[in-house]
Protein backbone atom coordinates (compact mmCIF):
# COMPACT_ATOMS: atom_id res chain seq x y z
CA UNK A 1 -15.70 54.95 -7.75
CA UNK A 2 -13.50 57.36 -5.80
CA UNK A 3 -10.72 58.97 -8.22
CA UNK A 4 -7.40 59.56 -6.41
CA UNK A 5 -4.85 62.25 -8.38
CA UNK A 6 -1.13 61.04 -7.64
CA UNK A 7 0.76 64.33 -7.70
CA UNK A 8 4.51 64.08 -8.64
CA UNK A 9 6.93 66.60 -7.59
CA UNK A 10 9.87 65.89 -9.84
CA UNK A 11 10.06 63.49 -12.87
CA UNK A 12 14.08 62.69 -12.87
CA UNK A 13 15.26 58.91 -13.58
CA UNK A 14 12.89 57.95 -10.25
CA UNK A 15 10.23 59.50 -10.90
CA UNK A 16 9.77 58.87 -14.79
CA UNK A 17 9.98 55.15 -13.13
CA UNK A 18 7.51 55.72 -10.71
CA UNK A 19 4.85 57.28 -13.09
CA UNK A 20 5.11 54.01 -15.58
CA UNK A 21 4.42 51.86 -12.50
CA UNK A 22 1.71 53.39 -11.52
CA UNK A 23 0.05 54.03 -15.50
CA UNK A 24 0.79 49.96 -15.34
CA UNK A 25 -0.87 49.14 -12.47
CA UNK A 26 -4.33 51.54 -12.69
CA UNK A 27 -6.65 48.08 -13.25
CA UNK A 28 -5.43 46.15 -11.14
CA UNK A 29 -5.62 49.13 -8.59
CA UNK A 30 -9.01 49.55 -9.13
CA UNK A 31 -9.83 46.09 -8.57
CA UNK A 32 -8.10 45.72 -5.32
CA UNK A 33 -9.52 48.78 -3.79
CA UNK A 34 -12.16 49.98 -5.71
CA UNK A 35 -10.53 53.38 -6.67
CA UNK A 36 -9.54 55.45 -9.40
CA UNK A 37 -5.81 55.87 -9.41
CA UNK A 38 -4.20 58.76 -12.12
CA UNK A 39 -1.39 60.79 -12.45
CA UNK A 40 -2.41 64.23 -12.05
CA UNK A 41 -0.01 66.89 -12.68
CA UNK A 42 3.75 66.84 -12.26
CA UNK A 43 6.36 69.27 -11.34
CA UNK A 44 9.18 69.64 -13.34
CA UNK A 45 12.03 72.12 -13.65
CA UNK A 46 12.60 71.77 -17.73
CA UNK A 47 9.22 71.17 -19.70
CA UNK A 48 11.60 70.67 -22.46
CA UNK A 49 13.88 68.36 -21.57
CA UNK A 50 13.21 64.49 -22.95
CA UNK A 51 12.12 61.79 -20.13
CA UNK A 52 11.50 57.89 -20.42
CA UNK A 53 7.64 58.59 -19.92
CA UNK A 54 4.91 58.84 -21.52
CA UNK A 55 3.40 61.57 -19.31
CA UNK A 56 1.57 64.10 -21.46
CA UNK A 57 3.02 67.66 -21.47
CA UNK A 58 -0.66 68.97 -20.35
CA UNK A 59 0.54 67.72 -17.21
CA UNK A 60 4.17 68.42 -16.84
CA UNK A 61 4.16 72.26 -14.61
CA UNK A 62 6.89 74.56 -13.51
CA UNK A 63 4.85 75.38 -10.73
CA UNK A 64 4.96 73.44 -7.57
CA UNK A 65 1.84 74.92 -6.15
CA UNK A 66 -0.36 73.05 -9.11
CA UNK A 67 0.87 70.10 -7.90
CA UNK A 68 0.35 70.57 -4.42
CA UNK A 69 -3.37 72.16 -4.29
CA UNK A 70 -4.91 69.67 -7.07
CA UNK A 71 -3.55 66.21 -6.05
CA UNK A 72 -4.71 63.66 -3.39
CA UNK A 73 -1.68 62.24 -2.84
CA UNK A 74 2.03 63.84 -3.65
CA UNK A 75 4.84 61.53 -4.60
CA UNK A 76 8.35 63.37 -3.69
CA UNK A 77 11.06 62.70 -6.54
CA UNK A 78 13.10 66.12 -6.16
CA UNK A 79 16.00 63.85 -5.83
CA UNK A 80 19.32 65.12 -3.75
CA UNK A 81 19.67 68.69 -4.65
CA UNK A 82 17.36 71.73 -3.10
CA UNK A 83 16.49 70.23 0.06
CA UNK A 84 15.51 73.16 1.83
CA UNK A 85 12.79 73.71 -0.81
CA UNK A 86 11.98 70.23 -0.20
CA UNK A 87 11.19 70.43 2.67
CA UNK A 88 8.91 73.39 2.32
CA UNK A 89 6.60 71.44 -0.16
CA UNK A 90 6.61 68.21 1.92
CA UNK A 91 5.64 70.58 5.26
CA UNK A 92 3.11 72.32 3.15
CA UNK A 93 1.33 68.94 2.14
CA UNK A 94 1.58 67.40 6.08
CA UNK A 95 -0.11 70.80 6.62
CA UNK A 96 -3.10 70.52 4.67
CA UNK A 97 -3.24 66.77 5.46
CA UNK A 98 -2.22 65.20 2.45
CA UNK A 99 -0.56 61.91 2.50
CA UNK A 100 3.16 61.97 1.25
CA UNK A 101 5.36 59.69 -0.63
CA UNK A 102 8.68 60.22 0.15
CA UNK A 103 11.95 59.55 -1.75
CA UNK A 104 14.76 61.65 -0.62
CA UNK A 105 16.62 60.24 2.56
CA UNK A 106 18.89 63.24 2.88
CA UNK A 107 15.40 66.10 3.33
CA UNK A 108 14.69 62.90 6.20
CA UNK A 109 18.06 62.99 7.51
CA UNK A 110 18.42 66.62 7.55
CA UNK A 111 15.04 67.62 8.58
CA UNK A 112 13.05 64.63 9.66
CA UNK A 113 12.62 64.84 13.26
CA UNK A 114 10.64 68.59 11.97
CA UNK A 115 8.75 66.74 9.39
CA UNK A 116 7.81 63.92 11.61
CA UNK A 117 6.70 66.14 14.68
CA UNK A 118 4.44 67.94 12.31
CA UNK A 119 2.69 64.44 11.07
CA UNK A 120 2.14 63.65 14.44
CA UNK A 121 0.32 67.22 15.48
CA UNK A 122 -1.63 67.35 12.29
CA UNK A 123 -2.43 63.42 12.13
CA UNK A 124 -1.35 63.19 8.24
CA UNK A 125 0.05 60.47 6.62
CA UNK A 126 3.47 59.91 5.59
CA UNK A 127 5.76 57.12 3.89
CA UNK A 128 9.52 57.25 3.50
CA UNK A 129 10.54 53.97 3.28
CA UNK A 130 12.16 53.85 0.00
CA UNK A 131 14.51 56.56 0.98
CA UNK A 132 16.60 53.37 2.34
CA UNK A 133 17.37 50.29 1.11
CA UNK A 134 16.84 50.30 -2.93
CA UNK A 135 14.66 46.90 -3.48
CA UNK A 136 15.12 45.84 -0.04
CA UNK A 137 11.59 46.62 1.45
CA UNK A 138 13.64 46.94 5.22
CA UNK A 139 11.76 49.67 6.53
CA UNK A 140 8.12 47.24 6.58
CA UNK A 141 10.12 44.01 7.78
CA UNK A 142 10.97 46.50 10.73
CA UNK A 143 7.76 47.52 11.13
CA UNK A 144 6.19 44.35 11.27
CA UNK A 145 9.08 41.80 12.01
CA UNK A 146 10.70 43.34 15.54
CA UNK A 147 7.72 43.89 17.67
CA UNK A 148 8.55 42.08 20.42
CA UNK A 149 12.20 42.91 20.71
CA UNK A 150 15.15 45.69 20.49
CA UNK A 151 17.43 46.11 17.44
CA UNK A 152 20.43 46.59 18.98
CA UNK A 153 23.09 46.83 16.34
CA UNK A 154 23.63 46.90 12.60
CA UNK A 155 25.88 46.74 9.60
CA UNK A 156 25.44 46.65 6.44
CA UNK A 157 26.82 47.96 3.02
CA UNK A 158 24.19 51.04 2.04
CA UNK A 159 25.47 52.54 -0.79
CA UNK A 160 25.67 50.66 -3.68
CA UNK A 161 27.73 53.11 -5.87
CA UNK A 162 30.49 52.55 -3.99
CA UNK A 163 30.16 48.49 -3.42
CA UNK A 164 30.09 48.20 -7.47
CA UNK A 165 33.40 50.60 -7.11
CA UNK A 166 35.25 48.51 -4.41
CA UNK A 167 33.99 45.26 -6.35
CA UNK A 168 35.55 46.37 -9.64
CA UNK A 169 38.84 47.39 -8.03
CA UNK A 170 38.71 43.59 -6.14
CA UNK A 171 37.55 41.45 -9.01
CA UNK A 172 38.91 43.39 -11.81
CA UNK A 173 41.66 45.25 -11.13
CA UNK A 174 40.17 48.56 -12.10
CA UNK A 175 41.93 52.09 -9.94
CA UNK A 176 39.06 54.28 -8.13
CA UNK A 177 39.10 56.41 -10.99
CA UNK A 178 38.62 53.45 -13.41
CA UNK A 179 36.01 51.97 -11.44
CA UNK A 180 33.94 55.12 -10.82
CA UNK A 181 33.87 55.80 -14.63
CA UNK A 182 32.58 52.60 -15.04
CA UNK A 183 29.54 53.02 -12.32
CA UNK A 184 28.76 56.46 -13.67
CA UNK A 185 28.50 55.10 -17.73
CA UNK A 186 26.61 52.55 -15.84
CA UNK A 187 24.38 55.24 -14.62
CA UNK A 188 25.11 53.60 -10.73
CA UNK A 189 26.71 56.82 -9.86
CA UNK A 190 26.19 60.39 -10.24
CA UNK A 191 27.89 63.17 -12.76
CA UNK A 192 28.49 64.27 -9.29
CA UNK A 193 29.34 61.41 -7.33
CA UNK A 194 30.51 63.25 -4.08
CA UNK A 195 27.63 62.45 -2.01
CA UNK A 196 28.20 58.77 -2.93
CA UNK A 197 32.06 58.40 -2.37
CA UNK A 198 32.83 60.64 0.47
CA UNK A 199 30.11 58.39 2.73
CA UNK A 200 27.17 61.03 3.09
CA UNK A 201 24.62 59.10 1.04
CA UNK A 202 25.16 55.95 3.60
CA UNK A 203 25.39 58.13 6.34
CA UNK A 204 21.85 59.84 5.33
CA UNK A 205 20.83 56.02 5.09
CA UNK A 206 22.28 55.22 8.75
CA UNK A 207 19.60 58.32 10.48
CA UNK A 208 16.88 56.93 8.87
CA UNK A 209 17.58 53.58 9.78
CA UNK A 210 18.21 54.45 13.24
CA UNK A 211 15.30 55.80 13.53
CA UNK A 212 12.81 52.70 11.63
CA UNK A 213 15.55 49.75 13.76
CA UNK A 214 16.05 51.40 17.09
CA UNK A 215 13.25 54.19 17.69
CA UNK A 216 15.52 57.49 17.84
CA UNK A 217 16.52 60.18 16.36
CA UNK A 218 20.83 60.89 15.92
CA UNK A 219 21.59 64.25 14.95
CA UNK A 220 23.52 63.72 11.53
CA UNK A 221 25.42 67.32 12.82
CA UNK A 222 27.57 65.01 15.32
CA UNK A 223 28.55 62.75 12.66
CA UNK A 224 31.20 62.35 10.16
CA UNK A 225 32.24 59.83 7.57
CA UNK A 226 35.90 58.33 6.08
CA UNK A 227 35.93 58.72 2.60
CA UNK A 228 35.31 55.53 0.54
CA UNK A 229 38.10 57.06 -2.56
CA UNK A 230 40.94 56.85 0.29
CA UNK A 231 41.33 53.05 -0.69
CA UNK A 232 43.86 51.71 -3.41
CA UNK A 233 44.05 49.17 -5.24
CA UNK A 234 47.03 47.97 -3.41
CA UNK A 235 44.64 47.67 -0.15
CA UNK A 236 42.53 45.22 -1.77
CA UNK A 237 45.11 43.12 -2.77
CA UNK A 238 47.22 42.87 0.57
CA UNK A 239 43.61 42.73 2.08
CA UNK A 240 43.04 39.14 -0.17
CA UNK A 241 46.26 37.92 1.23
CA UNK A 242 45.03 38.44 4.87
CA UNK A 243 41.69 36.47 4.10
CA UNK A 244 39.47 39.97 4.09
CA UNK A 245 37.84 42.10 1.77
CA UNK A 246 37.64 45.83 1.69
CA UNK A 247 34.05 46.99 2.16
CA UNK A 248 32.15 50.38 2.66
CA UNK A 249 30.42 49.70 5.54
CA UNK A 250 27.98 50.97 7.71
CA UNK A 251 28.04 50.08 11.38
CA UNK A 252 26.14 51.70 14.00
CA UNK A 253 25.21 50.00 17.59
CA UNK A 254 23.00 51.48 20.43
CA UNK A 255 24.65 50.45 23.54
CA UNK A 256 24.20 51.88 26.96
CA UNK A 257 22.51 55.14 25.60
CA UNK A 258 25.73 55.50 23.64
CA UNK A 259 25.66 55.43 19.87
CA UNK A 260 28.54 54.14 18.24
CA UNK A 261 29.28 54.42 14.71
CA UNK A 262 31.78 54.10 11.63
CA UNK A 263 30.71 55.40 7.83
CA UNK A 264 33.67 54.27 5.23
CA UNK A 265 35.89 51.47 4.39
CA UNK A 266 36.33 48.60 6.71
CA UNK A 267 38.56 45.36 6.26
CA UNK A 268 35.75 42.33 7.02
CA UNK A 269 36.77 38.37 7.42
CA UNK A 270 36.12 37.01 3.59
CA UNK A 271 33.93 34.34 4.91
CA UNK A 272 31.39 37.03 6.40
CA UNK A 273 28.51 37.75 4.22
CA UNK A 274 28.74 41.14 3.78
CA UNK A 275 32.41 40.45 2.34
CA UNK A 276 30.76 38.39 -0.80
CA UNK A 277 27.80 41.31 -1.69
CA UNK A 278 29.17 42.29 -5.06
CA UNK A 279 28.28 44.79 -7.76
CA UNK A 280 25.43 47.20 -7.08
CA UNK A 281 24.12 45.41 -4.48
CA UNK A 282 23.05 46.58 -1.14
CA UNK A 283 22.98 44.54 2.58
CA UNK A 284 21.86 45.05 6.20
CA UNK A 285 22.57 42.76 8.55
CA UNK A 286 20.41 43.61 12.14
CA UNK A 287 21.21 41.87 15.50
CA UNK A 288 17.74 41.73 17.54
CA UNK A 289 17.77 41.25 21.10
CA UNK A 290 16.08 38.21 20.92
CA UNK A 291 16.49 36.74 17.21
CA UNK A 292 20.10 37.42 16.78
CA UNK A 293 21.54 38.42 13.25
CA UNK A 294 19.29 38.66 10.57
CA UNK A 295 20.10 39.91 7.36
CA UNK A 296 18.54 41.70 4.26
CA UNK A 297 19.91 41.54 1.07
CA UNK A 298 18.84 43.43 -2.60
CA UNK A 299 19.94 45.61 -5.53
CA UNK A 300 20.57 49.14 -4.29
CA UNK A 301 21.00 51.79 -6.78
CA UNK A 302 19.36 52.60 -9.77
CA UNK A 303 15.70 54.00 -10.32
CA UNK A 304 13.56 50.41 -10.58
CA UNK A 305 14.43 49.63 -7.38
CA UNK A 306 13.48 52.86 -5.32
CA UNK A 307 10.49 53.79 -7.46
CA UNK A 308 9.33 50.32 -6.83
CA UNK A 309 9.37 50.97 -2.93
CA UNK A 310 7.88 54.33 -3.67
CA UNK A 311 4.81 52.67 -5.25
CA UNK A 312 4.77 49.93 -2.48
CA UNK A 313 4.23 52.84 -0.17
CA UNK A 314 1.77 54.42 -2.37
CA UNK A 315 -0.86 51.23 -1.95
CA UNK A 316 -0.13 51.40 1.69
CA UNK A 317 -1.70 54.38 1.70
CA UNK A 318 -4.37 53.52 -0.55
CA UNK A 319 -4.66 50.14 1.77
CA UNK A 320 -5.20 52.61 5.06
CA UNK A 321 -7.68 54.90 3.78
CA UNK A 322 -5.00 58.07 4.41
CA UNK A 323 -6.18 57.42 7.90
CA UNK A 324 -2.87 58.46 10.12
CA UNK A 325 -1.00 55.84 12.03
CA UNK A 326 0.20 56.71 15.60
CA UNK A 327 2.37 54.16 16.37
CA UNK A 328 5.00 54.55 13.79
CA UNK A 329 7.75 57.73 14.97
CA UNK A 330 6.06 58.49 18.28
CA UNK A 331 8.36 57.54 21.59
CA UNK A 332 11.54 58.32 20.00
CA UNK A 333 14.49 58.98 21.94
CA UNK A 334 16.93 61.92 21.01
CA UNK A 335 20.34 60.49 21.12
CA UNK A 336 23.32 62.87 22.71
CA UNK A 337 26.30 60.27 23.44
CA UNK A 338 27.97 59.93 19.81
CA UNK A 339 30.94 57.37 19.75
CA UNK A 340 33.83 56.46 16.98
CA UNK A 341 33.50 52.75 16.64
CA UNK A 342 36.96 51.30 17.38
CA UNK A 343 39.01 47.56 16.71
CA UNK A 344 42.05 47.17 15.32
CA UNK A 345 43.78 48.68 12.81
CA UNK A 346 45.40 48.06 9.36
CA UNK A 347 48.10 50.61 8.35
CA UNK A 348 49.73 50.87 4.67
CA UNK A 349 52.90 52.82 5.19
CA UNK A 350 55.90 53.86 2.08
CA UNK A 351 59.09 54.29 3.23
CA UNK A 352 62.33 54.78 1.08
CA UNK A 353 64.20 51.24 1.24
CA UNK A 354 66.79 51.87 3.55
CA UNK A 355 68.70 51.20 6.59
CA UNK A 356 66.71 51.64 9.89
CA UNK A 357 63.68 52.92 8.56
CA UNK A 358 61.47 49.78 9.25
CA UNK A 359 62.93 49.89 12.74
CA UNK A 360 61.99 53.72 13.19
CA UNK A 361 58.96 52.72 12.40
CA UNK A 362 58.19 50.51 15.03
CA UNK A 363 60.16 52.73 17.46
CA UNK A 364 57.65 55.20 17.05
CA UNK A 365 54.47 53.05 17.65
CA UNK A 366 55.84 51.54 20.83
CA UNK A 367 56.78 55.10 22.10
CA UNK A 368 52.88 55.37 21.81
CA UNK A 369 51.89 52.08 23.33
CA UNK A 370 50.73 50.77 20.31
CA UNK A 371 50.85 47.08 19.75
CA UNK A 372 51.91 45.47 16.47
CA UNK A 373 50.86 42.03 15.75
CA UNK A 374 51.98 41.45 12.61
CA UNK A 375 54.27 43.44 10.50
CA UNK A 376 54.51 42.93 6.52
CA UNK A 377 56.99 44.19 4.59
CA UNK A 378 56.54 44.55 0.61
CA UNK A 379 58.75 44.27 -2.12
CA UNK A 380 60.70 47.93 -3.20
CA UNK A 381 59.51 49.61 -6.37
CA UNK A 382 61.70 52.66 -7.39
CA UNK A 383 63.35 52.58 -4.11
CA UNK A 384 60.35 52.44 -2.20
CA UNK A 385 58.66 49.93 -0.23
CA UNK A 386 54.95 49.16 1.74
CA UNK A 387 55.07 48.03 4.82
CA UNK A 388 51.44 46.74 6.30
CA UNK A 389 51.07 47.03 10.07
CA UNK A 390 48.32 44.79 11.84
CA UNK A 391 47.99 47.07 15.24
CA UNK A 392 45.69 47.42 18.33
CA UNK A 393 43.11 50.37 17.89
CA UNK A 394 44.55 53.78 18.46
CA UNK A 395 42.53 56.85 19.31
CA UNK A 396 42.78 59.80 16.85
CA UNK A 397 44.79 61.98 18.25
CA UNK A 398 47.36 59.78 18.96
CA UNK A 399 47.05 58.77 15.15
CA UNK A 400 47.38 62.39 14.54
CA UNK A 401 51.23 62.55 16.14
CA UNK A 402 52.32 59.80 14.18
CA UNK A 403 51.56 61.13 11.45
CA UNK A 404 53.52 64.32 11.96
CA UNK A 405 56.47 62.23 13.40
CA UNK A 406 57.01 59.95 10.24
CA UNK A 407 56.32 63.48 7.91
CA UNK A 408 59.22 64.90 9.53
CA UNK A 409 61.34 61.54 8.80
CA UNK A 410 59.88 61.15 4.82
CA UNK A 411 57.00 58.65 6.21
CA UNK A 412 54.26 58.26 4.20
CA UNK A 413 50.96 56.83 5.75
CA UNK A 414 49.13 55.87 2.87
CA UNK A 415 46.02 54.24 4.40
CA UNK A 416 44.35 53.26 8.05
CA UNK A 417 41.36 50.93 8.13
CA UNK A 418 40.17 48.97 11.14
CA UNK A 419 38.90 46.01 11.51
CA UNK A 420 35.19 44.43 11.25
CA UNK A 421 34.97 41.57 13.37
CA UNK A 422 31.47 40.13 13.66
């Protein structure tokens, strides 16, 4: 019986997971495809340091380069930090033709059209589709769901740190701060939970998705995100009395060569969906050319859920025979024409509660064509009031004069979030 050594590079909260899955699974492994599966050595950066495994410390090394000449297969944990060296041990496996198991979307996002052209001129293997998704196995319903037709458009929540932030805030009154506490004791969200709130972790999600749904390549260099912490919990509650919820979306459409896309909070009809996917729980909602809207919904963050996917990738491999398959990343297109997705706008403004002010207001938006449909105008705390605007879209720059006009007249714009209509 052929032996296979799984090589691990990193053994973090993933990767600990990962190893008990496959220890758990080595029978029925062997049954199915008449191999030897173990867990050969493992690259850490602490042999000290306690993990939830029962790996042996024979096995644990500080040096990368044990892992990478003595395994058969290398499983990529490294998590989000040192991508650059990353990325040298993933090239370094493609280039000696060992099949890899990928787990960090931002080394894919960052470097993946390099990685991907190298798989293709050396013919090696590799998997990366639990770098997307948590639980939701989206990246093989792509593969072999939308064969004969074009995913044109998608949305979807894709970080599920902040959807269990936004959820506490609506359901249980908790601040930002509060709620982000709560995810991190949780173990939902990082000690360092930038990546997470200021969008980047969806937006790593939203290259590699573009390039599994719609076959090319967007260079995350032309893109930028609105950060998820710019909401209060104010906005969710005047939000509830429109008949939306606050969401951190992810919407990004191919249309006309043009690539159109928003990363951060978005105000979405309460009766859609993605407006009642609570907690740490992830969607994706994909409109196909010829089935229409089809969505995907699972539990997003935490380590079952990706190592899981990691593992599911691991027996495609096994399934395969490492034998390389062409028709996965070749034909992509290299996208050029980035656009800010645009629809109408919800404003949260302070203003001190007197005479005129509400009418300067509006003075200044129709000096700048703007439309207001609905204007709503909050009870004064400590002198101060909110007034919500309901407005037509408005390009940035003209945002950007507004801004300075009400500054100069003691205008505070606390928040602008457009619309989702689906």
């Amino acid at each position: 019986m052929r032996k296979i050594r799984i090589g691990l590079l990193g053994l973090g909260v993933v990767g600990a997971e990962l190893a008990n899955i496959i220890n758990s699974n080595i029978e029925n492994i062997s049954e199915k495809y008449g191999v030897q599966m173990e867990i050969g050595k493992v690259f850490v950066r602490d042999l000290q340091k306690k993990r939830n495994t029962d790996i042996p410390s024979s096995k644990l090394t500080t040096n990368a380069d044990e892992v990478l000449n003595e395994s058969d297969i290398i499983c990529e944990c490294m998590g989000g930090a040192g991508t650059e060296i990353t990325k040298e041990y993933i090239m370094r496996c493609i280039k000696s033709k060992k099949p890899v198991i990928m787990s960090s979307k931002k080394v894919i996002a960052l470097y993946g059209k390099d990685i991907l052209d190298l798989c293709m001129s050396q013919k090696s293997q590799i998997r990366f589709d639990a770098t997307v998704g948590g639980g939701i196995p989206i990246a093989k319903v792509i593969k072999e769901c939308f064969k004969g037709e074009k995913i044109t458009k998608a949305v979807g929540i894709l970080n599920a740190t902040s959807n269990y932030i936004y959820s506490s805030m609506d359901k249980k009154g908790y601040s930002f701060e509060q709620a982000l506490k709560k995810a991190q004791d949780l173990g939902y969200a990082e000690n360092d939970p930038t990546e997470d709130i200021d969008g980047l972790d969806a937006l790593y999600k939203v290259v590699v998705l573009t390039l599994f749904a719609m076959k090319s390549w967007v260079n995350i260099k032309e893109l930028s995100t609105k950060s998820f912490s710019s909401i209060d919990i104010l906005d969710m509650k005047y939000a509830n009395e429109l008949g939306y919820r606050i969401k951190p979306l992810a919407i990004f459409e191919k249309k006309n060569n043009k690539f159109i896309y928003r990363v951060g909070p978005c105000l979405i009809d309460e009766k859609h969906i993605a407006a009642n996917v609570i907690n740490n729980f992830n969607i994706i909602v994909f409109e196909g050319s010829n089935s229409g809207k089809l969505g995907f919904y699972g539990q997003g963050a935490g380590s079952m859920p990706t190592a899981t996917a990691m593992f599911d990738d691991l027996v495609s491999v096994l399934k395969t025979n490492f034998e390389y398959e062409t028709d996965l990343y070749e034909g992509c297109e290299i996208v050029t024409d980035y656009r800010d997705f645009r629809n109408n706008l919800y404003w949260r403004i302070s203003v001190e509660n007197t005479i005129g002010k509400l009418a300067h207001i509006c003075n200044v938006f129709a000096q700048n064509s703007i439309n207001i449909e609905k204007v709503i105008q909050k009870d004064a705390i400590n002198g101060k009031m909110d007034v919500v605007l309901l407005t037509n879209s408005v390009d940035a720059t003209v945002i950007d004069l507004i801004t300075k006009e009400f500054e100069t007249n003691q205008i505070e714009i606390n928040t602008i979030i457009p619309f989702f209509n689906d």
